[in-house]
Protein backbone atom coordinates (compact mmCIF):
# COMPACT_ATOMS: atom_id res chain seq x y z
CA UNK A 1 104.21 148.25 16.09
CA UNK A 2 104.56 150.73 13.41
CA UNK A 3 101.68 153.60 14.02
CA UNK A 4 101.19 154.53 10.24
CA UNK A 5 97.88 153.71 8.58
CA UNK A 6 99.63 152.71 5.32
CA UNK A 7 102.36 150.32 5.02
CA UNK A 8 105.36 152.35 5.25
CA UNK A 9 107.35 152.98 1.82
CA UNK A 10 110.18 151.01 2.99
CA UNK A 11 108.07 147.69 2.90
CA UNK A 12 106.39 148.53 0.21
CA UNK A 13 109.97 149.06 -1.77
CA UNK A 14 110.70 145.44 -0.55
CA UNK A 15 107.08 144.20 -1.41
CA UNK A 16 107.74 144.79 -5.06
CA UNK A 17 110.86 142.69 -5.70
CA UNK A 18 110.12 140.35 -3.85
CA UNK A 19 106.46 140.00 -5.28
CA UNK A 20 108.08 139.99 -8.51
CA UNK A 21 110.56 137.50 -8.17
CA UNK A 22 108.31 135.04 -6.33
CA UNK A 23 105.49 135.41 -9.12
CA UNK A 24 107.42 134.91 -11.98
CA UNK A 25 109.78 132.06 -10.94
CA UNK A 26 108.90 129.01 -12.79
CA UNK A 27 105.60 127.30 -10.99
CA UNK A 28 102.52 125.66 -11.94
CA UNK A 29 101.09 128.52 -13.20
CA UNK A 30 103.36 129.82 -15.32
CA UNK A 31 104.71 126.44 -16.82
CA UNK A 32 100.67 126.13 -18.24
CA UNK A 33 100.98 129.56 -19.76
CA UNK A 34 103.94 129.11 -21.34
CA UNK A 35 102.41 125.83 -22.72
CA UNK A 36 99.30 127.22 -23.58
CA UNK A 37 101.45 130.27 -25.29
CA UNK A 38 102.93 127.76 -27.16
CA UNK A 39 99.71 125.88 -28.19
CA UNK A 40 97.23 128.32 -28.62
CA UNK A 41 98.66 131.99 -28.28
CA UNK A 42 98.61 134.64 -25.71
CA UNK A 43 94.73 135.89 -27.07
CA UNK A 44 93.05 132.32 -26.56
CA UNK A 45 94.93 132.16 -23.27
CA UNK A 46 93.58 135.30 -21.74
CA UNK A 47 90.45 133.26 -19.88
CA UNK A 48 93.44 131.43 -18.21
CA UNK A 49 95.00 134.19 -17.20
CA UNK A 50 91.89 135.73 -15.83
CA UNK A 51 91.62 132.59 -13.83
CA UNK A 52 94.69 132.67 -12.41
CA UNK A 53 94.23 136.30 -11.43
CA UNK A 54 91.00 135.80 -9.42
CA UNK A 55 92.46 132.95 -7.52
CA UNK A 56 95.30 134.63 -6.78
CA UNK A 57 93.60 137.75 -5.26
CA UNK A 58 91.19 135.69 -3.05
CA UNK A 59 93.43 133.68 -1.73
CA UNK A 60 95.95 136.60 -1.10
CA UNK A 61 93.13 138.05 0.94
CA UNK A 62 92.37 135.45 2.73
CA UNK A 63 95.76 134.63 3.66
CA UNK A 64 96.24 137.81 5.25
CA UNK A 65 93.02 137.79 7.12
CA UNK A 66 94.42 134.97 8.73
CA UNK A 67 93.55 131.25 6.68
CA UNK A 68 97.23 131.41 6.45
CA UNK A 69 97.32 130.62 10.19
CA UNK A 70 94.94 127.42 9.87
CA UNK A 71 97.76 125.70 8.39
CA UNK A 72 100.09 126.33 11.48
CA UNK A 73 97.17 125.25 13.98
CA UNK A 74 96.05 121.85 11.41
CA UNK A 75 99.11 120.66 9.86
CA UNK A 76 97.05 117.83 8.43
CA UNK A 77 95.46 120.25 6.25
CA UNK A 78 98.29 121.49 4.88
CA UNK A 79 99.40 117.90 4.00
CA UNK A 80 95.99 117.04 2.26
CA UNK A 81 96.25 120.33 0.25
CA UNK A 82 99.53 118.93 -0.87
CA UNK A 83 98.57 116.08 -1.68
CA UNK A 84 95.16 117.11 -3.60
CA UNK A 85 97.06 119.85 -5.64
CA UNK A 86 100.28 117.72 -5.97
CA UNK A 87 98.06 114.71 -7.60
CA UNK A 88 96.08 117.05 -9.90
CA UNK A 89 99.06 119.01 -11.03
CA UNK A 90 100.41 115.62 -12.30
CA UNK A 91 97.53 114.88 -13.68
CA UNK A 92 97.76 117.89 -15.73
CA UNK A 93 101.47 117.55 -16.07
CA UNK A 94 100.60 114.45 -18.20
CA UNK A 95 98.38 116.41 -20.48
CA UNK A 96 100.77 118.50 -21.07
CA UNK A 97 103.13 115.45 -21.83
CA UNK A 98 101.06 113.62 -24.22
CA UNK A 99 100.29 116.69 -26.14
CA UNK A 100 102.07 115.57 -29.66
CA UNK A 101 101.42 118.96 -32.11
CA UNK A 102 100.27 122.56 -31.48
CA UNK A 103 96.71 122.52 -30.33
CA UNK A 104 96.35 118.85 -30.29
CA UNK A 105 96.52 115.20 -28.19
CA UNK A 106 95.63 115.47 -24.82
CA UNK A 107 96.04 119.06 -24.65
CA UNK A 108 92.62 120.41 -27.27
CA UNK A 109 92.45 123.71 -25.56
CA UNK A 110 93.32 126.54 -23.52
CA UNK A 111 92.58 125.94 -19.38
CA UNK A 112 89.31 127.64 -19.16
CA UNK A 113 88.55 130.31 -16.66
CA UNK A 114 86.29 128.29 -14.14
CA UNK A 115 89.34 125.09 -14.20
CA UNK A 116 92.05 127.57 -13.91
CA UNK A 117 90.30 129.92 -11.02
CA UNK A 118 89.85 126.17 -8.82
CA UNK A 119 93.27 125.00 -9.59
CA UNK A 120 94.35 128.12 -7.49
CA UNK A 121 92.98 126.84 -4.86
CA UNK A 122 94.84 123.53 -4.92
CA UNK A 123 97.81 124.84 -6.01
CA UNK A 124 101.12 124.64 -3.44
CA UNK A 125 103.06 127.10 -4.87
CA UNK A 126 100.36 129.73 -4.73
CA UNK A 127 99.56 128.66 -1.07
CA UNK A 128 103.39 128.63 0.32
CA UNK A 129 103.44 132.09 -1.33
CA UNK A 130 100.73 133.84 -0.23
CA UNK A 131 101.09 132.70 3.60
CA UNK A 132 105.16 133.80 3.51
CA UNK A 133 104.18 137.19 1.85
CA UNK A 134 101.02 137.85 4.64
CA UNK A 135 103.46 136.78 6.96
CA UNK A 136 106.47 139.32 6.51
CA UNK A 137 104.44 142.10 5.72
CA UNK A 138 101.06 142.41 7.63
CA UNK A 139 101.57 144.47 10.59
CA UNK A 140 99.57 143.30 13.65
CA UNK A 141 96.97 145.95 14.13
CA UNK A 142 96.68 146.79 10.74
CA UNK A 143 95.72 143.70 9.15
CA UNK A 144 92.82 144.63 6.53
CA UNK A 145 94.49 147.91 5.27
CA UNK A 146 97.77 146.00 4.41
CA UNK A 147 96.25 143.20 2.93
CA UNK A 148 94.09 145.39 1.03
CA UNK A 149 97.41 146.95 -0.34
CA UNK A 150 99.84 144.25 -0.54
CA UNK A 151 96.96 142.29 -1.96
CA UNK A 152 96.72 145.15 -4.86
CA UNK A 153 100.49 145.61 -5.51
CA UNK A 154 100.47 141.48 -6.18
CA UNK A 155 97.57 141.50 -8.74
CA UNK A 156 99.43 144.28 -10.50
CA UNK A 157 102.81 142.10 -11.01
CA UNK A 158 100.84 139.72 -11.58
CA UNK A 159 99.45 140.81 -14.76
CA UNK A 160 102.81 141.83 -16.62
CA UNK A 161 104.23 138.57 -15.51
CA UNK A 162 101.39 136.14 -16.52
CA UNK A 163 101.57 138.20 -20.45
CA UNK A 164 105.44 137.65 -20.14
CA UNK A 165 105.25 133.77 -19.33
CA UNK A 166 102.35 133.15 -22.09
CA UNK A 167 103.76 135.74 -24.51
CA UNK A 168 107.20 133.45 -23.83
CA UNK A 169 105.58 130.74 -25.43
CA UNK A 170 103.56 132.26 -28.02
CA UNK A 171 107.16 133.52 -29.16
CA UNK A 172 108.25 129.88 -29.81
CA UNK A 173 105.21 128.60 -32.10
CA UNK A 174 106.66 129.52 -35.63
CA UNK A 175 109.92 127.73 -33.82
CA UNK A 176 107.86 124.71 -32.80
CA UNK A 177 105.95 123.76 -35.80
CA UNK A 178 107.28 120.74 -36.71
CA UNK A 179 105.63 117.84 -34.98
CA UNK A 180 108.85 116.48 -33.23
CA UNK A 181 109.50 119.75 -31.66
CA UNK A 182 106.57 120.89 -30.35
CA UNK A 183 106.29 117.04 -29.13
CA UNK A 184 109.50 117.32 -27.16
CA UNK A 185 108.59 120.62 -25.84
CA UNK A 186 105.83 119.62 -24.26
CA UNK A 187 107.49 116.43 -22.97
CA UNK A 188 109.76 118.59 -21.33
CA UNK A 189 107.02 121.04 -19.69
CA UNK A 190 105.03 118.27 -18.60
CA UNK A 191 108.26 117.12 -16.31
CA UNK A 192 109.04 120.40 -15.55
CA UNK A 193 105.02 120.88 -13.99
CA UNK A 194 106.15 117.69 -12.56
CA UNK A 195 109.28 118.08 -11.01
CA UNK A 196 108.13 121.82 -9.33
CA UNK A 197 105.15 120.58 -7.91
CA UNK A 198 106.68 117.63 -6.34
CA UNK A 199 109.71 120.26 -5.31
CA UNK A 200 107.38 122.09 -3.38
CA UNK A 201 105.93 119.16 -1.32
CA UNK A 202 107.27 118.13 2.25
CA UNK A 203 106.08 115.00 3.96
């Protein structure tokens, strides 16, 4: 067991990358923003994003305090978590879908903050992420100060990546216009929500 209060700068050098590339690979969360960039901009998205944030830094803390473990010990809750998050994540995947011009069909507004914050806590991705990441780097012994660091160093990527995903859409309004387009666009969202949920779910 390393002795060091602080997670030693080695980790933390692997902690970033690796933070990175597992928060902005395509998910749940960042397929919405993207949509919602698309739909609404990245300034009426910002309540989603705030959402997403606050989930994702409870639920990184709680991992690493140990929830993480319940699903080892209750495999059955795992599954139901899957299942819950998997069905409401098509559910919203439809939305998406059926969405047929910028701002409009199924899809009238932005996520709010309270919907997006309790999708976090159905969503798989977020789940199978946080447990891995609490996993490789919380040293036994030292659980609360690395969580409370690894837990920090997450919400900061976070941020720049959640702007990059809704800013990624916002880019392609001017693009997506015309009715057909943005129609097609979100058709292929919706089954992209679709397919990386359903990717993410083992029975």
């Amino acid at each position: 067991m390393d002795d060091a209060t602080f997670l030693p700068a080695a980790m933390i050098a692997a902690l970033i990358p690796f933070g990175f590339v597992t928060s902005v690979t395509p998910g749940p969360n960042n397929i919405m923003l993207a949509v919602s960039g698309v739909n609404f901009g990245v300034r009426r998205t910002l309540p989603q994003m705030a959402g997403i944030e606050l989930g994702v830094f409870l639920i990184d803390i709680l991992c690493g305090l140990g929830l993480g473990t319940v699903f080892s010990l209750y495999p059955p809750v795992r599954l139901a978590l899957q299942i819950l998050g998997g069905l409401y994540t098509l559910f919203l995947a439809w939305k998406i879908a059926s969405a047929g011009s910028l701002g409009g069909g199924d899809l009238p507004h932005p996520l709010p903050f309270p919907n997006s914050f309790a999708f976090q806590w159905i969503n798989p991705k977020l789940w199978t992420m946080a447990v891995t990441t609490m996993a490789l780097y919380v040293r036994p012994g030292h659980t609360i100060a690395d969580t409370a660091l690894i837990t920090g160093i997450l919400a900061v990527l976070n941020v720049p990546v959640m702007l990059l995903w809704a800013g990624f859409g916002a880019g392609l309004r001017d693009a997506l216009k015309i009715p057909a387009r943005i129609r097609v666009f979100n058709i292929a969202m919706g089954l992209l929500l679709a397919v990386s949920v359903l990717a993410l779910i083992r029975f």
